[in-house]
Protein backbone atom coordinates (compact mmCIF):
# COMPACT_ATOMS: atom_id res chain seq x y z
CA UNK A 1 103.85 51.98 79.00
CA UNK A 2 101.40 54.46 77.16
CA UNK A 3 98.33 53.07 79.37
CA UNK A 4 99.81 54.29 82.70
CA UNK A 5 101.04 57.67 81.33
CA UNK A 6 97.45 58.19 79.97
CA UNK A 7 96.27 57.33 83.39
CA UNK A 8 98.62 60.10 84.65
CA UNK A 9 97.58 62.29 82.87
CA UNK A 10 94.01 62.11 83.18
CA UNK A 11 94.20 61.83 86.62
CA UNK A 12 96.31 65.21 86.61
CA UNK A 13 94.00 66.95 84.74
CA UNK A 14 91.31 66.01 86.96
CA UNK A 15 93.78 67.49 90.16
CA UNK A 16 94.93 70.66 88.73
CA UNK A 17 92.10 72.71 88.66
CA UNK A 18 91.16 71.69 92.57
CA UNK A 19 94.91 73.44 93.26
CA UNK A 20 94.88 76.66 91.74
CA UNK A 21 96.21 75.36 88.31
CA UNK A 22 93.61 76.08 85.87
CA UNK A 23 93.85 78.49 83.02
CA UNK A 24 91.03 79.81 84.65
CA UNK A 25 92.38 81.36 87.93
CA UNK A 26 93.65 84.96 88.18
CA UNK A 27 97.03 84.50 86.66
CA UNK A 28 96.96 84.88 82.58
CA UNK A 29 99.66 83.27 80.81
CA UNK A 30 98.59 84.08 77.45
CA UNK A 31 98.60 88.16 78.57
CA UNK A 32 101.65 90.36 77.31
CA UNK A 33 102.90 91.44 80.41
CA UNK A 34 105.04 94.07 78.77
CA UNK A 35 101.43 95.57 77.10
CA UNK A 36 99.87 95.08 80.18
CA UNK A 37 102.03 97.44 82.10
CA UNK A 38 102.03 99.82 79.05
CA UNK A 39 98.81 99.95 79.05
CA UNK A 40 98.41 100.37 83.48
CA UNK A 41 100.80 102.86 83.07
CA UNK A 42 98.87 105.42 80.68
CA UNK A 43 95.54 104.34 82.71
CA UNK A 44 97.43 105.31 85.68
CA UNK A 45 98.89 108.83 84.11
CA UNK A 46 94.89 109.71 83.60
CA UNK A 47 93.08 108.60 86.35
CA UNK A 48 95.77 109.66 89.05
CA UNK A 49 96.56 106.38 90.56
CA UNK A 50 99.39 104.10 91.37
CA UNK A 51 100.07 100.56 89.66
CA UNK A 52 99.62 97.26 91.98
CA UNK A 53 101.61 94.88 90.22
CA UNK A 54 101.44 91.51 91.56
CA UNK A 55 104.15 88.42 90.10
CA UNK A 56 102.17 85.07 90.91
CA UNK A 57 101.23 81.88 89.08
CA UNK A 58 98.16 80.17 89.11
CA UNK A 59 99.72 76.91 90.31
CA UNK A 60 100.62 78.97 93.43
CA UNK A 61 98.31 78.75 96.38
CA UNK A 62 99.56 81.84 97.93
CA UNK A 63 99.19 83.62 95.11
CA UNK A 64 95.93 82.92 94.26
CA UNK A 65 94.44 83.12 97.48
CA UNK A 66 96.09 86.67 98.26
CA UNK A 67 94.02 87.33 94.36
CA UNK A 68 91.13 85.90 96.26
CA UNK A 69 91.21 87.79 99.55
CA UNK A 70 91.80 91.29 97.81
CA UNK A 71 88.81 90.68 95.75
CA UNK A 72 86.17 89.10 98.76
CA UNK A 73 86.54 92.56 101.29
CA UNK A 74 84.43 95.09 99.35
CA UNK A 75 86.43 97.56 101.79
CA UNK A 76 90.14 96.23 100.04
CA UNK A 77 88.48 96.63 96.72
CA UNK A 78 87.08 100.05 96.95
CA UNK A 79 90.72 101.16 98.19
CA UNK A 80 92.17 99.51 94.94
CA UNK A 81 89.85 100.64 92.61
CA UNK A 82 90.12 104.22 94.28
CA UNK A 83 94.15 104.32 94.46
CA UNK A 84 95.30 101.77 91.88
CA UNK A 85 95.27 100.00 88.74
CA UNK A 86 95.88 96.41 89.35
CA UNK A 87 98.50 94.14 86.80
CA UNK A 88 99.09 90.41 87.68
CA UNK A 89 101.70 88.73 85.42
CA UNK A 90 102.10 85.52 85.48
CA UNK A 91 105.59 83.99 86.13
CA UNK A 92 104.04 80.17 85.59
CA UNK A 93 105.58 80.08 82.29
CA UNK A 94 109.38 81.18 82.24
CA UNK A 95 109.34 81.04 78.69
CA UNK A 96 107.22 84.05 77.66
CA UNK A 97 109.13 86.87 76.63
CA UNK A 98 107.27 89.69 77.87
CA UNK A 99 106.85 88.32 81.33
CA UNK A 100 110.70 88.52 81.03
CA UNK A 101 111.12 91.59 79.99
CA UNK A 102 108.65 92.94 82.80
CA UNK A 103 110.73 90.95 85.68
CA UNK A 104 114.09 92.53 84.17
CA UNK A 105 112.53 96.22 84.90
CA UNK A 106 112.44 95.48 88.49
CA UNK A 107 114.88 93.66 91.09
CA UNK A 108 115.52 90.32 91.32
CA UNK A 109 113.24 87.88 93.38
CA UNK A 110 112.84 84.33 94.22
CA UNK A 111 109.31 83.31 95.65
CA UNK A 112 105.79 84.40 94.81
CA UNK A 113 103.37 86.54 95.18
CA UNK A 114 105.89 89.19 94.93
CA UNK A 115 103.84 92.48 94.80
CA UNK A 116 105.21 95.88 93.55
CA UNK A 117 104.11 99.22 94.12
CA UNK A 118 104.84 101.46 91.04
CA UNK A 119 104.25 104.98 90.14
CA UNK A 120 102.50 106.02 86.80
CA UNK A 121 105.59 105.47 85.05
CA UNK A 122 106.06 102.69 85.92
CA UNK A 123 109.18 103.68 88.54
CA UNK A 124 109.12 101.35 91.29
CA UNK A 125 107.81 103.09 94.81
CA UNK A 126 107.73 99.88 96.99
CA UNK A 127 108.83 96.32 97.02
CA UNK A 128 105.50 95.26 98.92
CA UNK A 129 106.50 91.57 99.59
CA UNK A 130 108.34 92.24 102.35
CA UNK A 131 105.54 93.82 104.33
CA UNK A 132 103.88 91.63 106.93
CA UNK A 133 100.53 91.14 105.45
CA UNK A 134 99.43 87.55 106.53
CA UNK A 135 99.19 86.75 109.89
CA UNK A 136 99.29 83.02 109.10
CA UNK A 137 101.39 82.36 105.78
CA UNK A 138 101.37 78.60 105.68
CA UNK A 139 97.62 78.77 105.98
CA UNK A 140 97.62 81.64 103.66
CA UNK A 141 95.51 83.80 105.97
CA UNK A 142 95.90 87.74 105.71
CA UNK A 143 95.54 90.50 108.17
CA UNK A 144 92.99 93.20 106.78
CA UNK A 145 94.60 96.16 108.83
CA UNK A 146 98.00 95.89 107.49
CA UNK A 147 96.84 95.10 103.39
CA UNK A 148 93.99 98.47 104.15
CA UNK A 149 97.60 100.00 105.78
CA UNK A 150 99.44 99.23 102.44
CA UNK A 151 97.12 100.23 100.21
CA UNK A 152 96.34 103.61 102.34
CA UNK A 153 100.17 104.12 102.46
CA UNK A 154 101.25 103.65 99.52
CA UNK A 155 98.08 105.42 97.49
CA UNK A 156 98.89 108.42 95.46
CA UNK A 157 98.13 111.53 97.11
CA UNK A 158 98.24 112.83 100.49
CA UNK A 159 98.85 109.90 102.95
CA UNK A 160 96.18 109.45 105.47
């Protein structure tokens, strides 16, 4: 019996990182999400801006392609960078208490990516999951005019 669980295992460890479930994609699960947002929130205080606060798991192919397509349109990055400080916590492991205690703050939700938009404070401005961003979900394709609409929107600031 130990030969093939070994063989699972291997051959799982050779699999995850092809899907998104490396240690290495976006999502952190050795960050304190609790510090994290502490920490976005005073950044936020000083430099003016809003906190993009993103729920996902690496082991979620939504979520780490939405990581992905924010970060490949130098357009979508200059309008984070110039209206928001950017948290991802990682909900892969249910277990870590500060993740917890960061989900609490907010309402309840079931799927991921679940994106927030907060205020300096950390007050919650807009529950951006429900916006229609991707114009093909299953394929996990986004529309650029309604994530630059967001992100214009939702910026702190006069709207534009």
């Amino acid at each position: 019996m130990l030969r093939p669980l070994c063989l699972t295992a291997a051959l799982l460890s050779l699999a995850l990182p092809q899907y998104g479930f490396a240690a290495s994609g976006p999502f952190d699960s050795h960050r304190d999400a609790e510090q994290d947002l502490l920490s976005a929130e005073k950044q936020a205080a000083a430099e003016h801006k809003n906190i993009f606060l993103d729920f996902g798991a690496n082991w979620c192919r939504s979520c780490v392609a939405l990581d992905q397509y924010l970060h490949e349109d130098p357009r979508l990055i200059a309008r984070l960078e110039k209206g928001y400080v950017v948290v991802l916590v990682d909900v892969g492991v249910w277990s870590n208490k500060p993740t917890k205690a960061v989900m609490q703050r907010y309402p309840k939700f079931k799927g991921v990516p679940h994106l927030l938009i907060l205020a300096p404070d950390g007050r919650l401005l807009h529950d951006a999951s429900r916006d229609p961003i991707a114009v093909d979900p299953k394929r996990n394709l986004y529309d650029y005019d309604a994530v630059a609409a967001l992100f214009d929107k939702w910026a702190p600031g006069p709207q534009k």
